[in-house]
N, C-alpha and C. Protein backbone atom coordinates (compact mmCIF):
# COMPACT_ATOMS: atom_id res chain seq x y z
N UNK A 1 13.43 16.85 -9.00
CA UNK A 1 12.15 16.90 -8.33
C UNK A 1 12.25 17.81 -7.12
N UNK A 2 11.33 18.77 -7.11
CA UNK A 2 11.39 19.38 -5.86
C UNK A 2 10.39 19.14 -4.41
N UNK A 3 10.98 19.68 -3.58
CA UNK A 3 9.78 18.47 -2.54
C UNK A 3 8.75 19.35 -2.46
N UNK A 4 8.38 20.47 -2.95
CA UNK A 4 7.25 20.69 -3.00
C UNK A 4 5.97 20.10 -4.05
N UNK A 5 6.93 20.15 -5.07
CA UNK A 5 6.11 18.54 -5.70
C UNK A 5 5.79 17.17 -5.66
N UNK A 6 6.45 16.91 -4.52
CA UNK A 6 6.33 15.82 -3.79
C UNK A 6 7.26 14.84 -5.10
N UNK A 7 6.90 13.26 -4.44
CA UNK A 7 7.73 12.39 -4.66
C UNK A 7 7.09 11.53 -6.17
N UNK A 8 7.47 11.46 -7.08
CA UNK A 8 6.82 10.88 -8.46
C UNK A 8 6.24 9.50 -7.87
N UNK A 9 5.52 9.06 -9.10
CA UNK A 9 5.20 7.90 -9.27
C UNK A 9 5.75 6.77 -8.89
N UNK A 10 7.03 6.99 -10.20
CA UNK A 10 8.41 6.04 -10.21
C UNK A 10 8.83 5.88 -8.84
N UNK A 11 9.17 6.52 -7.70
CA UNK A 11 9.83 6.62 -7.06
C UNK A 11 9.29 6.49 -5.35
N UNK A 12 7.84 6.82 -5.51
CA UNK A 12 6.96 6.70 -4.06
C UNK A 12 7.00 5.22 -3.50
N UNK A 13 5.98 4.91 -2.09
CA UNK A 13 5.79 4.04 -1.84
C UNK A 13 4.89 4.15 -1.16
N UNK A 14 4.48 5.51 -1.17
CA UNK A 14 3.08 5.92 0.16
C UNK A 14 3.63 7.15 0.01
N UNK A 15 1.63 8.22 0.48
CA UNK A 15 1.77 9.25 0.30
C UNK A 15 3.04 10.19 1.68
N UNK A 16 3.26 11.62 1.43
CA UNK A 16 3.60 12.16 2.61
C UNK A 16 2.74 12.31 3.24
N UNK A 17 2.65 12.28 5.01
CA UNK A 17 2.20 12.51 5.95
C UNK A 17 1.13 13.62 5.97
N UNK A 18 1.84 15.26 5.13
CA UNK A 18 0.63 15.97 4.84
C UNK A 18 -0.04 15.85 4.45
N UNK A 19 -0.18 14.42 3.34
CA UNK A 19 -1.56 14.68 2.58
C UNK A 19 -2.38 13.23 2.49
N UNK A 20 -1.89 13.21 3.81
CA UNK A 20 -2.65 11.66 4.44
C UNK A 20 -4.01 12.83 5.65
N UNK A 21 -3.88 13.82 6.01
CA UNK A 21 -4.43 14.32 6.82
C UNK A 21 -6.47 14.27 7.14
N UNK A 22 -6.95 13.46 5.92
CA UNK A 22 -8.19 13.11 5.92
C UNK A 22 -8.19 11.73 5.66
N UNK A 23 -7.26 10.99 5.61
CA UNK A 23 -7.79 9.75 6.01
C UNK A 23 -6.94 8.94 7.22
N UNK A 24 -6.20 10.51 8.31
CA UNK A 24 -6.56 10.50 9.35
C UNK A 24 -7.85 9.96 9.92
N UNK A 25 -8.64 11.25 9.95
CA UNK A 25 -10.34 11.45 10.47
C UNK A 25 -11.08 10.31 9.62
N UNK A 26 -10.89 10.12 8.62
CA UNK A 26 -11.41 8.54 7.91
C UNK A 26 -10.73 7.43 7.45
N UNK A 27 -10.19 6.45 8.12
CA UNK A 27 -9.07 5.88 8.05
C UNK A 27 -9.65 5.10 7.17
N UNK A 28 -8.81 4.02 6.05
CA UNK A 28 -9.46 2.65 5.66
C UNK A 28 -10.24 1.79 6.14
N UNK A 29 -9.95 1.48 7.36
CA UNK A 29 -11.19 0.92 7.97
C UNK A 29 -12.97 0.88 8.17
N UNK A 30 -12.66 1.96 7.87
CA UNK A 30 -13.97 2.86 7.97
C UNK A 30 -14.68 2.58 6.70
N UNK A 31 -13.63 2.20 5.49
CA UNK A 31 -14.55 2.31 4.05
C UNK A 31 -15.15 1.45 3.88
N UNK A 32 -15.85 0.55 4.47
CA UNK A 32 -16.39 -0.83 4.45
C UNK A 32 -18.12 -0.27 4.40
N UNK A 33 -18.45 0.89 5.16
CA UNK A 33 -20.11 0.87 5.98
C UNK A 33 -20.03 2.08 5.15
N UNK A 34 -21.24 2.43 4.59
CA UNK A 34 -21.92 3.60 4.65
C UNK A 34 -21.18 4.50 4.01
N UNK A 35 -20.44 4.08 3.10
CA UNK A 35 -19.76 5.03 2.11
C UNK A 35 -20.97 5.93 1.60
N UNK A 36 -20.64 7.20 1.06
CA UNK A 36 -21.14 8.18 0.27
C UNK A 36 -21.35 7.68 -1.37
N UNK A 37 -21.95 7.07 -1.78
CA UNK A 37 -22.25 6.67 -3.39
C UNK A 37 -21.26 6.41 -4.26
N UNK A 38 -20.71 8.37 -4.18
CA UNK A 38 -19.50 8.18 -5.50
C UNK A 38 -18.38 8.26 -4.99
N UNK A 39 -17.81 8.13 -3.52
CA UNK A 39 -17.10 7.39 -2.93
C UNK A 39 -17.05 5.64 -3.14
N UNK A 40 -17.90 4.80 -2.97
CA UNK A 40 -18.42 3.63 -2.93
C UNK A 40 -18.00 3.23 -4.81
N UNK A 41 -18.60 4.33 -5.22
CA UNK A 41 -18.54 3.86 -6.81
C UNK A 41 -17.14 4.21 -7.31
N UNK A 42 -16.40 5.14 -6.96
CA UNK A 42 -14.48 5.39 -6.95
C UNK A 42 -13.71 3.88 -6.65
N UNK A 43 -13.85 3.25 -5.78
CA UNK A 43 -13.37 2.10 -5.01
C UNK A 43 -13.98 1.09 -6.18
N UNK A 44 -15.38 1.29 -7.03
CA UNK A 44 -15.33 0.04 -7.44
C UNK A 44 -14.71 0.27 -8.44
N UNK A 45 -14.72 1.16 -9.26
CA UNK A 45 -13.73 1.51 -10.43
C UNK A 45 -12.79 0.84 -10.27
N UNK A 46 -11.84 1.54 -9.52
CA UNK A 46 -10.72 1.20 -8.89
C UNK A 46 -10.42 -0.53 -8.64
N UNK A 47 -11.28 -1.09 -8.17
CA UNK A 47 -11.11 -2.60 -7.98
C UNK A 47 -11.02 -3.39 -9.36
N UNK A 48 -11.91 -2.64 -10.25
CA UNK A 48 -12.23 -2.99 -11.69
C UNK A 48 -11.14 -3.09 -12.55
N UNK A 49 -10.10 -1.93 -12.43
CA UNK A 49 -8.82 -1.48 -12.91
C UNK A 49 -7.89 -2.63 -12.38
N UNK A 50 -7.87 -3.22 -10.79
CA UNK A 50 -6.97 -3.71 -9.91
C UNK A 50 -7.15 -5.35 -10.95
N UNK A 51 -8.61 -5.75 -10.60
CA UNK A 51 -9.15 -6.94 -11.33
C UNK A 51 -8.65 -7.34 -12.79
N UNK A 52 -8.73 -6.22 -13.49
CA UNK A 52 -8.46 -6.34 -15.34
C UNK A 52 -6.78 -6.38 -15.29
N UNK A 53 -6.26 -5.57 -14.14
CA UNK A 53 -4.79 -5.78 -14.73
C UNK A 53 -4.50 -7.27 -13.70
N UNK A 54 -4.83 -7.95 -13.10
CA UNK A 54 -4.37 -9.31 -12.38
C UNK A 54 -5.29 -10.11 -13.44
N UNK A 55 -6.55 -10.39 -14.44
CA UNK A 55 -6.18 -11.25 -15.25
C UNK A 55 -5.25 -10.73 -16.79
N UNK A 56 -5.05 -9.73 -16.93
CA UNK A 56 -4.03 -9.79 -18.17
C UNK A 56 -2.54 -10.37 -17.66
N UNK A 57 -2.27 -9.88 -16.10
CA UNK A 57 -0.90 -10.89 -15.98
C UNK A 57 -1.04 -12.32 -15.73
N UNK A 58 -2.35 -12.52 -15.39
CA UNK A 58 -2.54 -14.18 -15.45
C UNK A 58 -2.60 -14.85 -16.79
N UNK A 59 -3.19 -13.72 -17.37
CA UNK A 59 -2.66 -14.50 -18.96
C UNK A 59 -0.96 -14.08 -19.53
N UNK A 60 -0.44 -13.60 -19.29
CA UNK A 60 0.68 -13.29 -19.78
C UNK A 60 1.55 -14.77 -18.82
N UNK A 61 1.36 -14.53 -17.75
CA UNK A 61 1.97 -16.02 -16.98
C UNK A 61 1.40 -17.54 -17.62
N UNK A 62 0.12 -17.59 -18.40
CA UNK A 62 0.08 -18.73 -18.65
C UNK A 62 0.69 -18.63 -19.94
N UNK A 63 0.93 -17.61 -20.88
CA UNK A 63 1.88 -17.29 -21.44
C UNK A 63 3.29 -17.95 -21.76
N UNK A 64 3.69 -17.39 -20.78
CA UNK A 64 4.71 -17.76 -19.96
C UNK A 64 5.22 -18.95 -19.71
N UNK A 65 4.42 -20.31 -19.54
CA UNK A 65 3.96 -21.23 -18.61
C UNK A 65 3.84 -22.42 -19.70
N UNK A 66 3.92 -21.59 -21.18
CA UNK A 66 3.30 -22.33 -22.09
C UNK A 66 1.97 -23.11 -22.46
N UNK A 67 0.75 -21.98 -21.07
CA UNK A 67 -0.44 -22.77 -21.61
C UNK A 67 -0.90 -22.40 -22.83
N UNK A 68 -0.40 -20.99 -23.11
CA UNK A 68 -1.17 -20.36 -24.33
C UNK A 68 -0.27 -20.25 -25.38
N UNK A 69 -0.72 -20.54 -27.17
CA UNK A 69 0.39 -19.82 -27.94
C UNK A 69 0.08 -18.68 -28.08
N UNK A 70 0.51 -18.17 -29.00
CA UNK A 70 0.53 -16.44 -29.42
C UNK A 70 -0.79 -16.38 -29.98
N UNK A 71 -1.24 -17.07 -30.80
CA UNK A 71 -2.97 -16.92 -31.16
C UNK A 71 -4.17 -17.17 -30.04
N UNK A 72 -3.55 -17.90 -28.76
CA UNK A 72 -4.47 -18.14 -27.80
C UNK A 72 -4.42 -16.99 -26.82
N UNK A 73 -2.81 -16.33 -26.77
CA UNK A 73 -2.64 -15.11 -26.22
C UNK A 73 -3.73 -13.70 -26.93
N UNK A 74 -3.65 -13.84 -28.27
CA UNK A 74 -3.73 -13.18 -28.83
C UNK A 74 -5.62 -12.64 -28.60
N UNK A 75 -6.17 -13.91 -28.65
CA UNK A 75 -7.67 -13.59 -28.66
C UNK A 75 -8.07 -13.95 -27.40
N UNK A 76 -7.31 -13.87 -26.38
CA UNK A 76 -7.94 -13.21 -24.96
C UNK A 76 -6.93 -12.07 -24.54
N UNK A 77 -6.09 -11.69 -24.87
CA UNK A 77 -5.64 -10.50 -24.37
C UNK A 77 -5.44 -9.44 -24.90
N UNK A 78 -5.72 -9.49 -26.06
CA UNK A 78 -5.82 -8.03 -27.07
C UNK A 78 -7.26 -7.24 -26.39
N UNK A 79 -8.83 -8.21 -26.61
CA UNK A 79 -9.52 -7.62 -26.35
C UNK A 79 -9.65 -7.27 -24.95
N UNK A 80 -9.26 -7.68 -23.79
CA UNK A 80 -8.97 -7.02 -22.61
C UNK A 80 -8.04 -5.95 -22.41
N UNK A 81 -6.78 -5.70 -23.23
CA UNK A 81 -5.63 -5.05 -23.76
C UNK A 81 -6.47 -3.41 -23.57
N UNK A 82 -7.91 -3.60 -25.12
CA UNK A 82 -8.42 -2.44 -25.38
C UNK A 82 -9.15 -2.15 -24.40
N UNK A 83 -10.01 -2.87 -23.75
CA UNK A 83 -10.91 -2.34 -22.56
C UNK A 83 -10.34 -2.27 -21.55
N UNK A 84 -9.28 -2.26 -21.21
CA UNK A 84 -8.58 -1.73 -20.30
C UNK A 84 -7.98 0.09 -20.21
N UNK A 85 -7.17 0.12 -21.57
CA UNK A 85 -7.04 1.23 -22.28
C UNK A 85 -7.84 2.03 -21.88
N UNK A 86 -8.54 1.61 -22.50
CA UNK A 86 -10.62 2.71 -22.75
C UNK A 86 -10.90 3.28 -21.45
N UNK A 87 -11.11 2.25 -20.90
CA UNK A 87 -11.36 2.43 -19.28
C UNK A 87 -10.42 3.74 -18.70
N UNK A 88 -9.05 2.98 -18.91
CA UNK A 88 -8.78 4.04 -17.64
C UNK A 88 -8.40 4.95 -18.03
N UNK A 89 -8.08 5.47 -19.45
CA UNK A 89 -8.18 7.00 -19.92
C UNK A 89 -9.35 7.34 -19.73
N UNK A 90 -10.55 6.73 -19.87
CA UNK A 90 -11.27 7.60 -19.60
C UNK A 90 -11.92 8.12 -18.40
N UNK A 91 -11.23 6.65 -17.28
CA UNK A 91 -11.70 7.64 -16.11
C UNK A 91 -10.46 9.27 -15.57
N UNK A 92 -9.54 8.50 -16.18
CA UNK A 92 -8.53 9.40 -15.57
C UNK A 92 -9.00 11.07 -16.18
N UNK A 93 -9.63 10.97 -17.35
CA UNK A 93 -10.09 12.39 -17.90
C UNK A 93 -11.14 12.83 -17.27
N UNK A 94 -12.37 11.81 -16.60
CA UNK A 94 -13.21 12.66 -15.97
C UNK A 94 -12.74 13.01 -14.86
N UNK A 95 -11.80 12.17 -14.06
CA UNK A 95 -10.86 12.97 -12.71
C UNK A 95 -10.25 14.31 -12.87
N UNK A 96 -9.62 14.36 -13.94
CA UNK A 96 -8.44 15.61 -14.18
C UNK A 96 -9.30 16.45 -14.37
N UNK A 97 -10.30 16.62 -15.30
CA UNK A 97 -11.11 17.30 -16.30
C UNK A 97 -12.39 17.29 -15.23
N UNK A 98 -12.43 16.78 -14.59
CA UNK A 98 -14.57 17.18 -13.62
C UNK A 98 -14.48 17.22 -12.57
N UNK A 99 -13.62 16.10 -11.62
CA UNK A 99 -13.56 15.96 -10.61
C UNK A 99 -12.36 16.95 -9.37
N UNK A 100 -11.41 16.68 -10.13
CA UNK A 100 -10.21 17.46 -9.55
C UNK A 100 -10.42 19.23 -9.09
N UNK A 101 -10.66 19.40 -10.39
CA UNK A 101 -11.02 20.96 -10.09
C UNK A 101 -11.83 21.41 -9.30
N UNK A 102 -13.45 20.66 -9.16
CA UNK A 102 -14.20 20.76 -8.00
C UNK A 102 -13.94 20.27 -6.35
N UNK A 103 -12.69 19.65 -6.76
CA UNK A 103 -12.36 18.62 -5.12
C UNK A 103 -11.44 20.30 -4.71
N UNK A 104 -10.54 20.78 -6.09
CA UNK A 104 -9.61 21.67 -5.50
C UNK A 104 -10.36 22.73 -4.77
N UNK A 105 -11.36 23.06 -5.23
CA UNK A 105 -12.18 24.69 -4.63
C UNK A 105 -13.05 23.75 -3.37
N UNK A 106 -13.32 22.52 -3.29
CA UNK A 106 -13.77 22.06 -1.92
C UNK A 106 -13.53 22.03 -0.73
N UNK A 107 -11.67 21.73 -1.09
CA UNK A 107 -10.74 21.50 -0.34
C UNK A 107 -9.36 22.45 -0.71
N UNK A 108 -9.10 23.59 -0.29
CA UNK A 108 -7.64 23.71 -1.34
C UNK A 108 -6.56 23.30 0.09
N UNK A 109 -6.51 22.94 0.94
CA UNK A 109 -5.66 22.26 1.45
C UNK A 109 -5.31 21.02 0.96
N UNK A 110 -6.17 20.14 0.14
CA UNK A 110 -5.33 18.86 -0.54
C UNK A 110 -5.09 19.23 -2.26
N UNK A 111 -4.80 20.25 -2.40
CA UNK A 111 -4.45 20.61 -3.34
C UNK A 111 -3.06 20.11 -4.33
N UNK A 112 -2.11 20.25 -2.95
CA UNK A 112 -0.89 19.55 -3.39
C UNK A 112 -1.07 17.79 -3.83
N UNK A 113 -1.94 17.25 -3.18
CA UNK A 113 -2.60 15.47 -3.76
C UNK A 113 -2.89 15.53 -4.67
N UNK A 114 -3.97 17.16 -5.62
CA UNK A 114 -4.71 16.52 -6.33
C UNK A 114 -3.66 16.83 -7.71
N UNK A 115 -2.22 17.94 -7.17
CA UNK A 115 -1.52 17.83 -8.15
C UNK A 115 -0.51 16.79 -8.63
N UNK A 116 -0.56 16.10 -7.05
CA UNK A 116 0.35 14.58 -7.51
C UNK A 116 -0.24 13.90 -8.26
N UNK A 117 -1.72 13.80 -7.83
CA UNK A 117 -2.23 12.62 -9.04
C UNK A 117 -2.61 13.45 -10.12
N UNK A 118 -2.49 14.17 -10.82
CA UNK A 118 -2.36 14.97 -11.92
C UNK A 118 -0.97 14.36 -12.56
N UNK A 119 -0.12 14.54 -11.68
CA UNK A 119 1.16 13.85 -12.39
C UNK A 119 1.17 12.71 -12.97
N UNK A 120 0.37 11.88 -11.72
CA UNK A 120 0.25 10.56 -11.74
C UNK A 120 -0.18 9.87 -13.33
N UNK A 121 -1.12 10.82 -13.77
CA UNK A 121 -2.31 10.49 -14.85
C UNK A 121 -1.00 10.87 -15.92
N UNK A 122 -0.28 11.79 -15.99
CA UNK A 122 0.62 11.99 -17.25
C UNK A 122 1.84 10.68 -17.17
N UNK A 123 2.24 10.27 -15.72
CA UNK A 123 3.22 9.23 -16.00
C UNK A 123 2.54 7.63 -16.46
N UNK A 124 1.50 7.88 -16.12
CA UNK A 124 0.80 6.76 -16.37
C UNK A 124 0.05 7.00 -17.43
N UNK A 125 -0.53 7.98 -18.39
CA UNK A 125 -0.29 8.36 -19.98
C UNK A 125 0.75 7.33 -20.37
N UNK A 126 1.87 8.14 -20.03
CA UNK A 126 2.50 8.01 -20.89
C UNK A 126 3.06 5.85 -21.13
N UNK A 127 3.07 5.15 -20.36
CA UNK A 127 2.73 3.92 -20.08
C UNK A 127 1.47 3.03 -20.90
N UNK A 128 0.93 3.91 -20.70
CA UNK A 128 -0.47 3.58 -21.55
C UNK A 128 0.37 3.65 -22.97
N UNK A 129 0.42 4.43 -23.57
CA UNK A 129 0.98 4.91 -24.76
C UNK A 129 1.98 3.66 -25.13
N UNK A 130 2.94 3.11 -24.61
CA UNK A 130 3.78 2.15 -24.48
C UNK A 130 2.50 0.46 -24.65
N UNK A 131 2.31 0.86 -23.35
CA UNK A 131 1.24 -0.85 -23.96
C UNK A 131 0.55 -0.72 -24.99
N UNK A 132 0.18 0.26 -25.23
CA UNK A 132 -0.56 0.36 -26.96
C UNK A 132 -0.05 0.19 -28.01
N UNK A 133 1.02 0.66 -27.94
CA UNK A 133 2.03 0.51 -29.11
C UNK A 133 2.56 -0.79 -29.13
N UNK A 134 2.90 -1.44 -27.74
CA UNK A 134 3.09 -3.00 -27.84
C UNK A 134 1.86 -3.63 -27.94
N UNK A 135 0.50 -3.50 -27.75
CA UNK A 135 -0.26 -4.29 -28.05
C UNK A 135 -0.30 -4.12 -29.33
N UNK A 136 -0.44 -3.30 -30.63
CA UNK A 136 -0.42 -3.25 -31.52
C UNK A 136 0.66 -3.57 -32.26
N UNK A 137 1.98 -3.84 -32.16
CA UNK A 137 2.90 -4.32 -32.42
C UNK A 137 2.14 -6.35 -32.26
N UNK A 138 2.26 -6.60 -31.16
CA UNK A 138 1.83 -8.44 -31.24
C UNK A 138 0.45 -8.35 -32.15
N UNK A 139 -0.81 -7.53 -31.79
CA UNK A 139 -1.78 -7.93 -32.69
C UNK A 139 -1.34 -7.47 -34.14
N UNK A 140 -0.59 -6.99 -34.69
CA UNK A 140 0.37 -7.04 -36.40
C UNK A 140 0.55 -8.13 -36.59
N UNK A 141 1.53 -8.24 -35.62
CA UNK A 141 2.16 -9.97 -35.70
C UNK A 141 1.34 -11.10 -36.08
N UNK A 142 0.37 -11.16 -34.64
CA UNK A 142 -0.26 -11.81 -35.31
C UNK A 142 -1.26 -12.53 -36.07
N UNK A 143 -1.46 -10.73 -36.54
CA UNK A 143 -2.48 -10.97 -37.57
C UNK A 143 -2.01 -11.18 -39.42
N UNK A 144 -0.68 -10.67 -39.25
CA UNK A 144 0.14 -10.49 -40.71
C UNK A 144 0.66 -11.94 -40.86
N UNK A 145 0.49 -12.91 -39.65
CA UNK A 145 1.16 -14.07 -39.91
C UNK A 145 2.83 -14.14 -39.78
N UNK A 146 3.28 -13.41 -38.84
CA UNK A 146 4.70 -12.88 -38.84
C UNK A 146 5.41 -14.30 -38.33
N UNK A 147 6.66 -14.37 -38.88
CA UNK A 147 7.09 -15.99 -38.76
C UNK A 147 7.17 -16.30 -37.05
N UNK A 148 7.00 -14.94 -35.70
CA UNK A 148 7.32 -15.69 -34.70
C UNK A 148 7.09 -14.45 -33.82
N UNK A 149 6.08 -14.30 -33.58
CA UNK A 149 4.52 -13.23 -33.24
C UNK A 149 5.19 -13.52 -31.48
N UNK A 150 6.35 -14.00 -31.13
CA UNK A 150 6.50 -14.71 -29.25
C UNK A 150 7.08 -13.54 -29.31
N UNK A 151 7.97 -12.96 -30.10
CA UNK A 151 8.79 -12.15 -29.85
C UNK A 151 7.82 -10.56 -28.99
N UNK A 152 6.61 -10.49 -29.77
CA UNK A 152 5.78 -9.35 -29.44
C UNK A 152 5.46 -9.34 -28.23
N UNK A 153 5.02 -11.24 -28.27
CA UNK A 153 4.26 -10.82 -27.14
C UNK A 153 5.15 -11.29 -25.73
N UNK A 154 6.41 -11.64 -25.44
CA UNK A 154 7.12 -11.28 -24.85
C UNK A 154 6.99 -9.99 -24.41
N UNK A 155 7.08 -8.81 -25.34
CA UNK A 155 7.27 -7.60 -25.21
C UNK A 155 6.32 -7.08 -24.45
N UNK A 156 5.09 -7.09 -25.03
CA UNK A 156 3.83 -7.05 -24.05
C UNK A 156 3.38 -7.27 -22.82
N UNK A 157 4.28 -9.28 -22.83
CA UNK A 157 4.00 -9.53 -20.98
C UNK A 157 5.23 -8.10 -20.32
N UNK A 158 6.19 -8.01 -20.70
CA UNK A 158 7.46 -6.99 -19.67
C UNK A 158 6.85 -6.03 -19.86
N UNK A 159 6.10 -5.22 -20.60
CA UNK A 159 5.81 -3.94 -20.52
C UNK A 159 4.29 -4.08 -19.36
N UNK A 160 3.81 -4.95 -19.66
CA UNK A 160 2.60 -5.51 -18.56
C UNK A 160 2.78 -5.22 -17.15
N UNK A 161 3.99 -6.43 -16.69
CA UNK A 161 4.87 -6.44 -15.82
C UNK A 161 5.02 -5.31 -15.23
N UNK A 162 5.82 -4.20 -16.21
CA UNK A 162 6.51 -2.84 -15.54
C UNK A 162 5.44 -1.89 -15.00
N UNK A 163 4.77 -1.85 -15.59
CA UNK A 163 3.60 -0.94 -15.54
C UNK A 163 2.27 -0.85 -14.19
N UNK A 164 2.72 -2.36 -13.82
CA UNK A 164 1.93 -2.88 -12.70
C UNK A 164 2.18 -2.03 -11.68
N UNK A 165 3.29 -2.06 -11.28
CA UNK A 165 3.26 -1.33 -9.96
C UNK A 165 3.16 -0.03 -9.31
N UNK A 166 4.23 0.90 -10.72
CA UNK A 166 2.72 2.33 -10.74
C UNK A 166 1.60 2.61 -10.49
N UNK A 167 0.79 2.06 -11.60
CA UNK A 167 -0.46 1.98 -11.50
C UNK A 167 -1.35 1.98 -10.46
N UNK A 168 -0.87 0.14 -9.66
CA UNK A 168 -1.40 -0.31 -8.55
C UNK A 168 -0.95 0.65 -7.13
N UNK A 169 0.41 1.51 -7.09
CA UNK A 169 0.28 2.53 -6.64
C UNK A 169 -0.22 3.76 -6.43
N UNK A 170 -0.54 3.98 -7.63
CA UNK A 170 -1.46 5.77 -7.76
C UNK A 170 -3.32 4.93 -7.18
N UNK A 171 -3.43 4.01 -7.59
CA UNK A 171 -4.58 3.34 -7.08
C UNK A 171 -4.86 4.07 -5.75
N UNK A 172 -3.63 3.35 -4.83
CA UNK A 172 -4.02 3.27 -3.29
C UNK A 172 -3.92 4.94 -2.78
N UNK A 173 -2.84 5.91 -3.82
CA UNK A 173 -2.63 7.07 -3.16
C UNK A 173 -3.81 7.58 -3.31
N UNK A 174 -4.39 7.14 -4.76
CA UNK A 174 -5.45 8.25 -5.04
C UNK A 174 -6.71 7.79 -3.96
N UNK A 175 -6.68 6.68 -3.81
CA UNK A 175 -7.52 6.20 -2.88
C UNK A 175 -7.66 6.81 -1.47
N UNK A 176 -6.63 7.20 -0.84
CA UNK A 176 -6.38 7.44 0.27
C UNK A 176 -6.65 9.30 0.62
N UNK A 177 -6.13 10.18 -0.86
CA UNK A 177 -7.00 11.82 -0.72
C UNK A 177 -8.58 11.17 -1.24
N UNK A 178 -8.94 10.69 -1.98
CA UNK A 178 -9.73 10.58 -2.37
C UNK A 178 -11.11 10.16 -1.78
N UNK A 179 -11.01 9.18 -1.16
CA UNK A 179 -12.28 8.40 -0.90
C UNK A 179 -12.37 9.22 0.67
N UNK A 180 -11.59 9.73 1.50
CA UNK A 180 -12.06 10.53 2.71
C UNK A 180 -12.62 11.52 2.36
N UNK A 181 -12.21 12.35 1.58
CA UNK A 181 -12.76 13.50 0.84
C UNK A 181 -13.90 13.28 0.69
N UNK A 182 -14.13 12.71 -0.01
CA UNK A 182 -15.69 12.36 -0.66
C UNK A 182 -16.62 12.13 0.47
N UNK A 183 -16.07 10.61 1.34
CA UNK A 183 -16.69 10.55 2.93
C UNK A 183 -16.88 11.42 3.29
N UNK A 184 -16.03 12.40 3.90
CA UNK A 184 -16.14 13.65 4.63
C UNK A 184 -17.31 14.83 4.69
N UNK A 185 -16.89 15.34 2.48
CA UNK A 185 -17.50 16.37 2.02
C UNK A 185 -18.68 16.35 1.22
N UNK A 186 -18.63 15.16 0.80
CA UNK A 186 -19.68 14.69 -0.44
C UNK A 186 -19.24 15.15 -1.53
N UNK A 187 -20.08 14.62 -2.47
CA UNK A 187 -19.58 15.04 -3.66
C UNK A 187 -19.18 16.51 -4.20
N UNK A 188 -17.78 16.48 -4.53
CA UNK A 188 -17.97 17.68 -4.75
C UNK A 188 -17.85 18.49 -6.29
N UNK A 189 -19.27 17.78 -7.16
CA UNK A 189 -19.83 17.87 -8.47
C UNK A 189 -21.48 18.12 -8.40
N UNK A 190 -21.56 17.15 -7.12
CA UNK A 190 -23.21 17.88 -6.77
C UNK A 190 -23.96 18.62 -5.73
């Protein structure tokens, strides 16, 4: 990794200092009043994403916990599984693909942010790709009647698990170029 590419996914814990430089002038605090629309509407996405992945680990813990078997797992967390999926590929494509490019010619000083979270969206692809393949692995199971469908979905809660904290990280980074920007400049699509 070079540090001009800054620090991966895997490996961050908060953005660098340079590219915190607008939410300097608009700190978090601030995002409470009088947000800009699709600022306001970024954050709820975002909460939406935060929300869907804290009940799929609440079901994987009751899981866990033995409130649920694999068929009780099965028909509440498959279909949250997919609308989760859905969701955030597809916001992540209108970011990369509509939003990004217009934030870059708005701003090309946060340019280097909007290529981290560019990264962000391929390491977290590729994750996606992984829970899919394990969700579809347990819903086989157990839909084929497989003699012991725990094994899947074991697999499912750890890949659940791993995936959390990425995620819930690119959240707050993207949050942090993101939602000042928008405050700041307005949209920059309209």
């Amino acid at each position: 990794m070079s540090e001009a590419a800054g620090p991966t996914l895997a490996d961050r814990t908060g953005l660098p200092a340079d590219l915190l430089y607008l939410r300097q002038i608009f700190p978090r605090e601030r995002w409470t009043t009088a947000l800009h629309p699709t600022a306001a509407h970024w954050l709820q996405m975002h909460a939406g994403f935060r929300d869907h992945q804290a009940h799929m680990a609440a079901l994987t813990g009751r899981w866990r916990n033995g409130a649920l078997d694999p068929t009780g797992l099965h028909r509440a967390l498959i279909p949250a599984l997919q609308a989760f999926l859905q969701h955030l590929d597809g916001h992540h494509r209108i970011e990369t693909g509509h939003y990004f490019p217009a934030m870059r010619k708005m701003e090309p000083r946060i340019v280097p942010g909007l290529d981290l979270l560019d990264r962000d969206h391929d390491a977290i692809h590729a994750h996606l790709e992984t829970l899919f393949h394990a969700g579809m692995g347990f819903h086989q199971a157990v839909g084929s009647g497989a003699s012991d469908p725990a094994d899947h979905a074991d697999r499912l809660a750890d890949i659940l698990d791993h995936i959390a904290p990425p995620l819930l990280r690119h959240l707050d980074d993207e949050e942090d170029i993101i939602i000042p920007l928008i405050a700041l400049r307005g949209d920059p699509t309209g």
